[in-house]
Protein backbone atom coordinates (compact mmCIF):
# COMPACT_ATOMS: atom_id res chain seq x y z
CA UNK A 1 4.62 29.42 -6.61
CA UNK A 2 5.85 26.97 -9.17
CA UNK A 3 6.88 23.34 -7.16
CA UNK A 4 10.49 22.77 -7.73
CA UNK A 5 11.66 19.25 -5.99
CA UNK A 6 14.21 18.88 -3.52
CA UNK A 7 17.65 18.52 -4.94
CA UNK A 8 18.65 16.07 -2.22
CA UNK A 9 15.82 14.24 -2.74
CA UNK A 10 17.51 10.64 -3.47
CA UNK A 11 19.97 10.97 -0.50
CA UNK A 12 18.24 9.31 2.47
CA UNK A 13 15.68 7.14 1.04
CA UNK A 14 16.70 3.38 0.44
CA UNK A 15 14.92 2.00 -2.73
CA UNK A 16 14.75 -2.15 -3.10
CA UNK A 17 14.35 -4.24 -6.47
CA UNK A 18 11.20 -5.57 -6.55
CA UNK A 19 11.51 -9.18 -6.47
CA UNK A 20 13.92 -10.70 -9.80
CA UNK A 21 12.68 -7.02 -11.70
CA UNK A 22 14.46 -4.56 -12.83
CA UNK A 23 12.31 -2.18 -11.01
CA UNK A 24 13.68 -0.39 -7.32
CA UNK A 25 11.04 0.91 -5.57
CA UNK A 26 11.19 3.00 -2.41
CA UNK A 27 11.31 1.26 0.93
CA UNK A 28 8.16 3.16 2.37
CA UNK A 29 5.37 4.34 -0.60
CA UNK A 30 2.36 6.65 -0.08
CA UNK A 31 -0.69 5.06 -0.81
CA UNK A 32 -4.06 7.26 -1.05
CA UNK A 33 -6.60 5.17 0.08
CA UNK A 34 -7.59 8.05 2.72
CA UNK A 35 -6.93 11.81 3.13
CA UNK A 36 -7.39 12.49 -0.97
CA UNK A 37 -10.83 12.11 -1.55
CA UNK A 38 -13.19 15.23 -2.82
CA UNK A 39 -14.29 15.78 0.65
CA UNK A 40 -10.56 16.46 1.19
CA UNK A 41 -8.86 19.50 1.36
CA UNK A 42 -6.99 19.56 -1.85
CA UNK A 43 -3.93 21.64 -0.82
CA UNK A 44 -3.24 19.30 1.97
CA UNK A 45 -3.42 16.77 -0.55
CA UNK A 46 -0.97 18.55 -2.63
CA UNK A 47 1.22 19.35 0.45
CA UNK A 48 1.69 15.55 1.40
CA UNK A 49 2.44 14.05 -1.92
CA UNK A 50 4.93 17.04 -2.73
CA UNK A 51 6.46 16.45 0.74
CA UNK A 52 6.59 12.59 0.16
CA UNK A 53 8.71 13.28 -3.44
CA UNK A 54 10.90 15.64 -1.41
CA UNK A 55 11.54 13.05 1.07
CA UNK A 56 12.49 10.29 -1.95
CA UNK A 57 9.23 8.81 -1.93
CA UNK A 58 8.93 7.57 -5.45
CA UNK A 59 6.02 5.38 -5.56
CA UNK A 60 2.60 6.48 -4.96
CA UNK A 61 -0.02 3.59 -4.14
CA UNK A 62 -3.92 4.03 -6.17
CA UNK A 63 -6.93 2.25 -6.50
CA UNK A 64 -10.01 3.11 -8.74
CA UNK A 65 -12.39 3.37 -6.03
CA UNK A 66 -10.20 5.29 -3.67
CA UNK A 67 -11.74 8.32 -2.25
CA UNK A 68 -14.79 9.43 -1.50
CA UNK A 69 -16.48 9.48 -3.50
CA UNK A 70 -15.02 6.73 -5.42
CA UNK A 71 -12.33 7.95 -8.25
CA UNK A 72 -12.01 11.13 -6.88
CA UNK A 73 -8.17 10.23 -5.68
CA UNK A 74 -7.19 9.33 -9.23
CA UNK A 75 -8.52 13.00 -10.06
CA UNK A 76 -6.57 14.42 -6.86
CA UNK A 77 -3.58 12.62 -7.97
CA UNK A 78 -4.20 13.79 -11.68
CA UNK A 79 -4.31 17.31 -10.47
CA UNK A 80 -1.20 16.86 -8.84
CA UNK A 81 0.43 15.64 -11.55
CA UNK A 82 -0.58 18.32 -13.97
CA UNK A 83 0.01 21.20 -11.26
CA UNK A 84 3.73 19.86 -9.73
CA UNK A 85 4.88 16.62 -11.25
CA UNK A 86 4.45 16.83 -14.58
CA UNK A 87 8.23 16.89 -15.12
CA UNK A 88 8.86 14.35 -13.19
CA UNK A 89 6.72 11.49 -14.58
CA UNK A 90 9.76 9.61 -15.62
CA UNK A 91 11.12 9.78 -11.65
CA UNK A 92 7.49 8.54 -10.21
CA UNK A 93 6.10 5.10 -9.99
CA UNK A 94 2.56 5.19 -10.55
CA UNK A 95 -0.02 1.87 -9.32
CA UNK A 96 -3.97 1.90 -9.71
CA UNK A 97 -5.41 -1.41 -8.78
CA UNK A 98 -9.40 -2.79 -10.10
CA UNK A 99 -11.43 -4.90 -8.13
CA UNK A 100 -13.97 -3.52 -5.69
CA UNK A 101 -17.23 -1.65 -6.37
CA UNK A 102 -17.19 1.16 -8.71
CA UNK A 103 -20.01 2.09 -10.65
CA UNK A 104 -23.48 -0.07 -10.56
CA UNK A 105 -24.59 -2.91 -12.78
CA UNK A 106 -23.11 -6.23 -13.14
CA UNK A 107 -20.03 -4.77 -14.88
CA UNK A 108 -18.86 -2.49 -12.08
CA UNK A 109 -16.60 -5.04 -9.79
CA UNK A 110 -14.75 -7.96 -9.40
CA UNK A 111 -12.66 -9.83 -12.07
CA UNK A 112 -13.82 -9.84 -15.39
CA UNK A 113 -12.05 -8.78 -18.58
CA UNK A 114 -14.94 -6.24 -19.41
CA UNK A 115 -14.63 -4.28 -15.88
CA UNK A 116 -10.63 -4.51 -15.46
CA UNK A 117 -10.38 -3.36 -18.84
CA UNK A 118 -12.80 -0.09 -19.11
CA UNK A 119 -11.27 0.56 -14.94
CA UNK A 120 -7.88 0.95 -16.27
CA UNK A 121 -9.18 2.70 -18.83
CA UNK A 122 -11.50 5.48 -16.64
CA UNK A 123 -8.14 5.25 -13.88
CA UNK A 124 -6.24 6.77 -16.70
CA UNK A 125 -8.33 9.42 -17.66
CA UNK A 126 -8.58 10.32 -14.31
CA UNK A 127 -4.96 10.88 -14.17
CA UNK A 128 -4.39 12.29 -17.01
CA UNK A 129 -1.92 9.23 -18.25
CA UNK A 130 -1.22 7.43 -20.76
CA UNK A 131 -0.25 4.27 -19.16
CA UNK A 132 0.57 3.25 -15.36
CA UNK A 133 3.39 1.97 -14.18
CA UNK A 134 1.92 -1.10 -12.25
CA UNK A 135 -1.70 -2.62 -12.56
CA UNK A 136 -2.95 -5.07 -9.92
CA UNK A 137 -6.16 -7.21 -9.59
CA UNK A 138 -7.32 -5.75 -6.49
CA UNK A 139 -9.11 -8.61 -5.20
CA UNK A 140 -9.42 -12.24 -6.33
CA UNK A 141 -13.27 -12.85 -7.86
CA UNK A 142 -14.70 -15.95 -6.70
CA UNK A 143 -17.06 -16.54 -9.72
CA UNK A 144 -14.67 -15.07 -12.78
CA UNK A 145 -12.02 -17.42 -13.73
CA UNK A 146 -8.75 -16.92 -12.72
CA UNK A 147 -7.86 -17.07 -16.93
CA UNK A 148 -9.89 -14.35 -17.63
CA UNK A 149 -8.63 -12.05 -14.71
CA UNK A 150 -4.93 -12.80 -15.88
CA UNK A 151 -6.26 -12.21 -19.34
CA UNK A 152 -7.14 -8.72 -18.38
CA UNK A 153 -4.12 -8.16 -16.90
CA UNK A 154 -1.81 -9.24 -19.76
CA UNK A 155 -4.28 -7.09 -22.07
CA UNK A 156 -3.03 -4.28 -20.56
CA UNK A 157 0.67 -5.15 -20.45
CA UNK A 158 0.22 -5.88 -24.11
CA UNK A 159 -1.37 -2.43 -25.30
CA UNK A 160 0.87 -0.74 -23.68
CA UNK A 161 -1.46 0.86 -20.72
CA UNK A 162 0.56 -0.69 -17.68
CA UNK A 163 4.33 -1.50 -17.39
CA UNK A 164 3.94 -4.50 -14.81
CA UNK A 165 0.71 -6.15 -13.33
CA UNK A 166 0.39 -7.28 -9.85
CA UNK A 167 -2.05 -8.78 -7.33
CA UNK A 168 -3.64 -8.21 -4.23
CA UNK A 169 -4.94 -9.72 -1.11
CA UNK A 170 -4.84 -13.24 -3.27
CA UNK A 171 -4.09 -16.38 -0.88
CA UNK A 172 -1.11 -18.43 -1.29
CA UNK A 173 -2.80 -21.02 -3.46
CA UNK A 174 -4.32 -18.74 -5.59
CA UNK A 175 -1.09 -16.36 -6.23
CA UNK A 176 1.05 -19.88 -7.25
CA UNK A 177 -2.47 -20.07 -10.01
CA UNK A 178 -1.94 -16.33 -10.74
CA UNK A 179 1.75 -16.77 -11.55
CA UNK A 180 1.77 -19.77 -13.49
CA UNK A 181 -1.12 -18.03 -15.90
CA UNK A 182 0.69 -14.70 -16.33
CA UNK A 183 3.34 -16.99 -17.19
CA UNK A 184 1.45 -19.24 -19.86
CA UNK A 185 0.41 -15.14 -21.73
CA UNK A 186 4.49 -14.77 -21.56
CA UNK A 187 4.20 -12.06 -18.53
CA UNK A 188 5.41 -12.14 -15.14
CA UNK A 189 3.87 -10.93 -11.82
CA UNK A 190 5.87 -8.40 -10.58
CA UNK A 191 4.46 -7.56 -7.08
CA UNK A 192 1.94 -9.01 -4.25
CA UNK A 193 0.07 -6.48 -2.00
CA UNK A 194 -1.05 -8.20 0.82
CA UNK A 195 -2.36 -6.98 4.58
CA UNK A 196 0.88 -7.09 6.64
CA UNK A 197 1.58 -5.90 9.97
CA UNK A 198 2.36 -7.01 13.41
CA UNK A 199 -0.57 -7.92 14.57
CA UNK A 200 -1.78 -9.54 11.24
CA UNK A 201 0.62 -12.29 9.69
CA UNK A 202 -1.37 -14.17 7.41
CA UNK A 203 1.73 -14.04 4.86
CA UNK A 204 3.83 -16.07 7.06
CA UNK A 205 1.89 -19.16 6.27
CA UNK A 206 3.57 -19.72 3.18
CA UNK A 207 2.74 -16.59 0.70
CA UNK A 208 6.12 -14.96 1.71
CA UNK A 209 7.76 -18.08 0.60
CA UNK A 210 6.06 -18.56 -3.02
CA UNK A 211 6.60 -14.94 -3.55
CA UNK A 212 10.63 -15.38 -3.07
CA UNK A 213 10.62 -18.74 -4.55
CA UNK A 214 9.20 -16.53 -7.62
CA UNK A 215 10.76 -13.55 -7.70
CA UNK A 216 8.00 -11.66 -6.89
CA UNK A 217 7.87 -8.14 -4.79
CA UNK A 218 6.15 -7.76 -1.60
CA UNK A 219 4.50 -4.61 -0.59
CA UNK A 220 2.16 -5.00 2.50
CA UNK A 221 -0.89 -2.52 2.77
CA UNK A 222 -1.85 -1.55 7.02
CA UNK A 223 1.35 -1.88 8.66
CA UNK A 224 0.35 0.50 10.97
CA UNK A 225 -3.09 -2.05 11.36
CA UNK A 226 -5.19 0.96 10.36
CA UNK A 227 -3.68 2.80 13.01
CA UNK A 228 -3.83 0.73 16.03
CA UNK A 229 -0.13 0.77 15.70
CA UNK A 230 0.08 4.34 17.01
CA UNK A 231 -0.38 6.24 19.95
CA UNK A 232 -3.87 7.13 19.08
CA UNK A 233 -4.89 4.50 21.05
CA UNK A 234 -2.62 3.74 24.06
CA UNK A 235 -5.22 5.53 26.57
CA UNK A 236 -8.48 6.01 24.91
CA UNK A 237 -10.49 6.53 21.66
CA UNK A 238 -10.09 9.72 20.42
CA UNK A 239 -13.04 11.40 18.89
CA UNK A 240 -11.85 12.53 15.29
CA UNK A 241 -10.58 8.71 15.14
CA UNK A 242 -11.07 6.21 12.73
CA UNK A 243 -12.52 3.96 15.44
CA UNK A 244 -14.66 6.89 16.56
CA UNK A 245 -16.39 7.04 13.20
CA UNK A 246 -19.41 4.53 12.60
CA UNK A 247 -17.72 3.23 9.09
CA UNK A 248 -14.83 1.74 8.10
CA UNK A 249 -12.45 -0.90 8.93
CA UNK A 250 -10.93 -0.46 12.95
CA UNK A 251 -14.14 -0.12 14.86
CA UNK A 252 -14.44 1.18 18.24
CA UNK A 253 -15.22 -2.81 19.84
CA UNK A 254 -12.11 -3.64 18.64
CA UNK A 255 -10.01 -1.71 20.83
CA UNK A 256 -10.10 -3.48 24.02
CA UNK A 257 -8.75 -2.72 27.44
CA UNK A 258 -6.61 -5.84 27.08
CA UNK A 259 -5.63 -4.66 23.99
CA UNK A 260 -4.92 -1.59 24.83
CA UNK A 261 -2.52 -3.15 27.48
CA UNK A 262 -0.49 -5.00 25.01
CA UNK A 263 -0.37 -1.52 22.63
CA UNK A 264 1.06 0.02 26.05
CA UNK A 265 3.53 -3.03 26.04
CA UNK A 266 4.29 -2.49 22.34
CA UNK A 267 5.11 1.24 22.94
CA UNK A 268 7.34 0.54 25.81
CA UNK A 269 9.19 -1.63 23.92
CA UNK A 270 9.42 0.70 20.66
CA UNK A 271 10.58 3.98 23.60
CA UNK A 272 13.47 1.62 24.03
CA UNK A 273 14.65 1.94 20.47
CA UNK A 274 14.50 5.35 20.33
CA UNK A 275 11.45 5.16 18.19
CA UNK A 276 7.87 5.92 18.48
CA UNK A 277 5.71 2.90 18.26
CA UNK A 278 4.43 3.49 14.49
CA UNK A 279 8.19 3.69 13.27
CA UNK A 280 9.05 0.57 15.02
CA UNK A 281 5.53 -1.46 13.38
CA UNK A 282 7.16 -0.13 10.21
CA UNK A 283 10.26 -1.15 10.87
CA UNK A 284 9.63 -4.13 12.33
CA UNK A 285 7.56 -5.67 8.19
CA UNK A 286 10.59 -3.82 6.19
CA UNK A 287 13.22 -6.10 8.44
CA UNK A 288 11.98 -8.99 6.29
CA UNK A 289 14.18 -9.04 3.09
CA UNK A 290 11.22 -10.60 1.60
CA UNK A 291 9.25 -7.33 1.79
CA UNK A 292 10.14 -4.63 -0.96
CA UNK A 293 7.94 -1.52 0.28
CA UNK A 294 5.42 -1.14 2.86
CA UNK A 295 2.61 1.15 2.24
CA UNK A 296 1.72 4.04 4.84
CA UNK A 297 -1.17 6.51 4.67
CA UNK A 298 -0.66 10.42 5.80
CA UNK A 299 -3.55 12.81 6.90
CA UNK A 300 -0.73 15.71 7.38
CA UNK A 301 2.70 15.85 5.71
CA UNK A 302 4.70 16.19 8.67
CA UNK A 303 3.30 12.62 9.42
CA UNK A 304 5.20 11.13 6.43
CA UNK A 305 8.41 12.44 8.01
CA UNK A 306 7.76 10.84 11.06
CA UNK A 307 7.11 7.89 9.39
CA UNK A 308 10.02 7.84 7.02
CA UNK A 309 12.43 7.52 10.71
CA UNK A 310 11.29 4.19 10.68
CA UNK A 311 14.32 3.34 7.90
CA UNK A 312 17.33 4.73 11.01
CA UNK A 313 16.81 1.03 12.55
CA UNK A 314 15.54 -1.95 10.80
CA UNK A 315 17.08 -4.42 12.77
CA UNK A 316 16.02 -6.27 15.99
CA UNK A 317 17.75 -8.51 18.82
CA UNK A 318 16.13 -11.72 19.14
CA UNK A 319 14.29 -10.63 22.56
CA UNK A 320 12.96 -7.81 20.93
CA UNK A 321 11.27 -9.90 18.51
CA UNK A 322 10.29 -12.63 21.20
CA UNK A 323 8.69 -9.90 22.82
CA UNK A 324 7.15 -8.50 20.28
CA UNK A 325 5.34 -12.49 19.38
CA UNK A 326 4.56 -12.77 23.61
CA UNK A 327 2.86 -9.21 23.16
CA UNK A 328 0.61 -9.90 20.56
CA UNK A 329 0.33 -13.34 20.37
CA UNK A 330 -3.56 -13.36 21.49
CA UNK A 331 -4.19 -10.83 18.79
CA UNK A 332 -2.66 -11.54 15.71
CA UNK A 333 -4.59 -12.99 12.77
């Protein structure tokens, strides 16, 4: 059956300007880092990003190695696009991102003109588009100058094959460099994707303030802390877990009964609120005026409505937030 969109689509959602831009994004995006790879099941795929439009989610979050295997999300999307969205590419805000490992050789990561160039390039194809709407470094390159990397960035501003450019994961010191390039090409940074959640506040030392000195968006990436803010984990490790698999990110070590503890602490807390303890480690970045977006992952649709409850209550007393800091205090990075 042909995909039609939801009519009410744009009454619920709250959408923020990015930084000083003229751009609003949605206050929760869909990124598709996991869940729509080619070992994925493609009509689930297709299920969550339809249900995620329906639901006012406007921005959907890519990467060029984002699968597996790498690049097969960009096709997913592409599919998707072609299939259901194709008359709405003017209503979507589309983000790929270059950095990490893609193909082998010496040209097939990092920061150089060369690989963020023919990246953007293959990211396009893959979609089926002929430009996106924001471009980020994924990853600053400790050996490529920071000149070139900007160069790259304002090379695709200036043909025409991204809208805005952004970075990612870049330290404090480094973004301030970033900036004042993209300046000296005549560009601006529009947006900063760092790793943001409770338990991990390396933006509060600083980044957060250069990015609103700037005028720069803020969209964090792992609110959820790769799903340790959940109640996957409150009693044990479930098997089909990412901390049950032997790869990735959370592992299994990680999750300590003293942890586990605090999580229980966390979800008390959260009960209180009338919200689940995910929605409340959402809601608890997006109460930062600094932050534009936060970035959450799905493996099942109805999981994006769960998510998108978070937005009901952004707010927080000061002892909910003092407990929050005496709760994870011993395990925040």
């Amino acid at each position: 059956m042909h995909y039609v969109a939801a009519q009410n689509r744009y009454n619920d959602m709250k959408y923020n300007r990015c930084g000083k831009s003229g751009l609003l994004l949605p206050a929760v995006s869909l990124g598709l880092w996991h869940n729509f790879g080619g070992v994925d099941t493609h009509e689930n795929s297709r299920a969550m990003v339809r249900t995620a439009f329906d639901l006012g989610i406007t921005h959907f979050d890519l990467a060029n190695n984002y699968g597996p295997p790498p690049g097969s999300a960009e096709e997913t999307f592409g599919r998707i696009l072609k299939t259901d969205l194709a008359g709405y590419r003017d209503e979507l805000v589309i983000s790929s991102k270059a950095g990490y490992l893609m193909w082998p050789g010496p040209y097939g990561e990092w920061g150089s003109l060369k690989y963020l160039t023919a990246s953007l390039d293959q990211s396009l194809t893959r979609m089926g588009l002929d430009y996106v709407d924001i471009f980020y470094s994924h990853r600053p390159d400790p050996d490529t100058p920071l000149e070139e990397t900007m160069a790259a960035l304002d090379r695709a501003l200036k043909q025409g094959k991204a809208l805005y450019v952004g970075i990612s994961s870049y330290n404090t010191e480094m973004t301030r460099n970033a900036v004042a390039l993209l300046r000296e090409f005549g560009d601006r940074c529009l947006i900063h994707q760092p790793r943001y959640s409770i338990l991990d506040r390396w933006v509060e030392d600083g980044l957060l303030d250069v990015l609103a000195q700037h005028g720069i968006g803020c969209i964090p990436f792992s609110p959820l802390a790769q799903g340790l803010l959940t109640d996957k984990y409150l009693k044990d490790i479930p098997p089909d877990s990412r901390a049950a698999k032997p790869h990735g990110y959370l592992q299994k070590e990680t999750i300590t009964p003293e942890l586990q503890t605090k999580l229980r602490a966390l979800n008390d807390l959260a009960q209180k609120r009338g919200q689940s303890l995910s929605q409340m480690a959402l809601a608890w970045v997006l109460k930062d005026p600094r932050i534009t977006s936060v970035i959450i992952g799905a493996s099942r649709p109805e999981q994006i409505a769960d998510n998108l409850a978070a937005l009901k209550n952004t707010t927080f007393t000061k002892e909910e937030l003092a407990s929050i800091d005496d709760f994870t205090r011993a395990y925040r990075t």
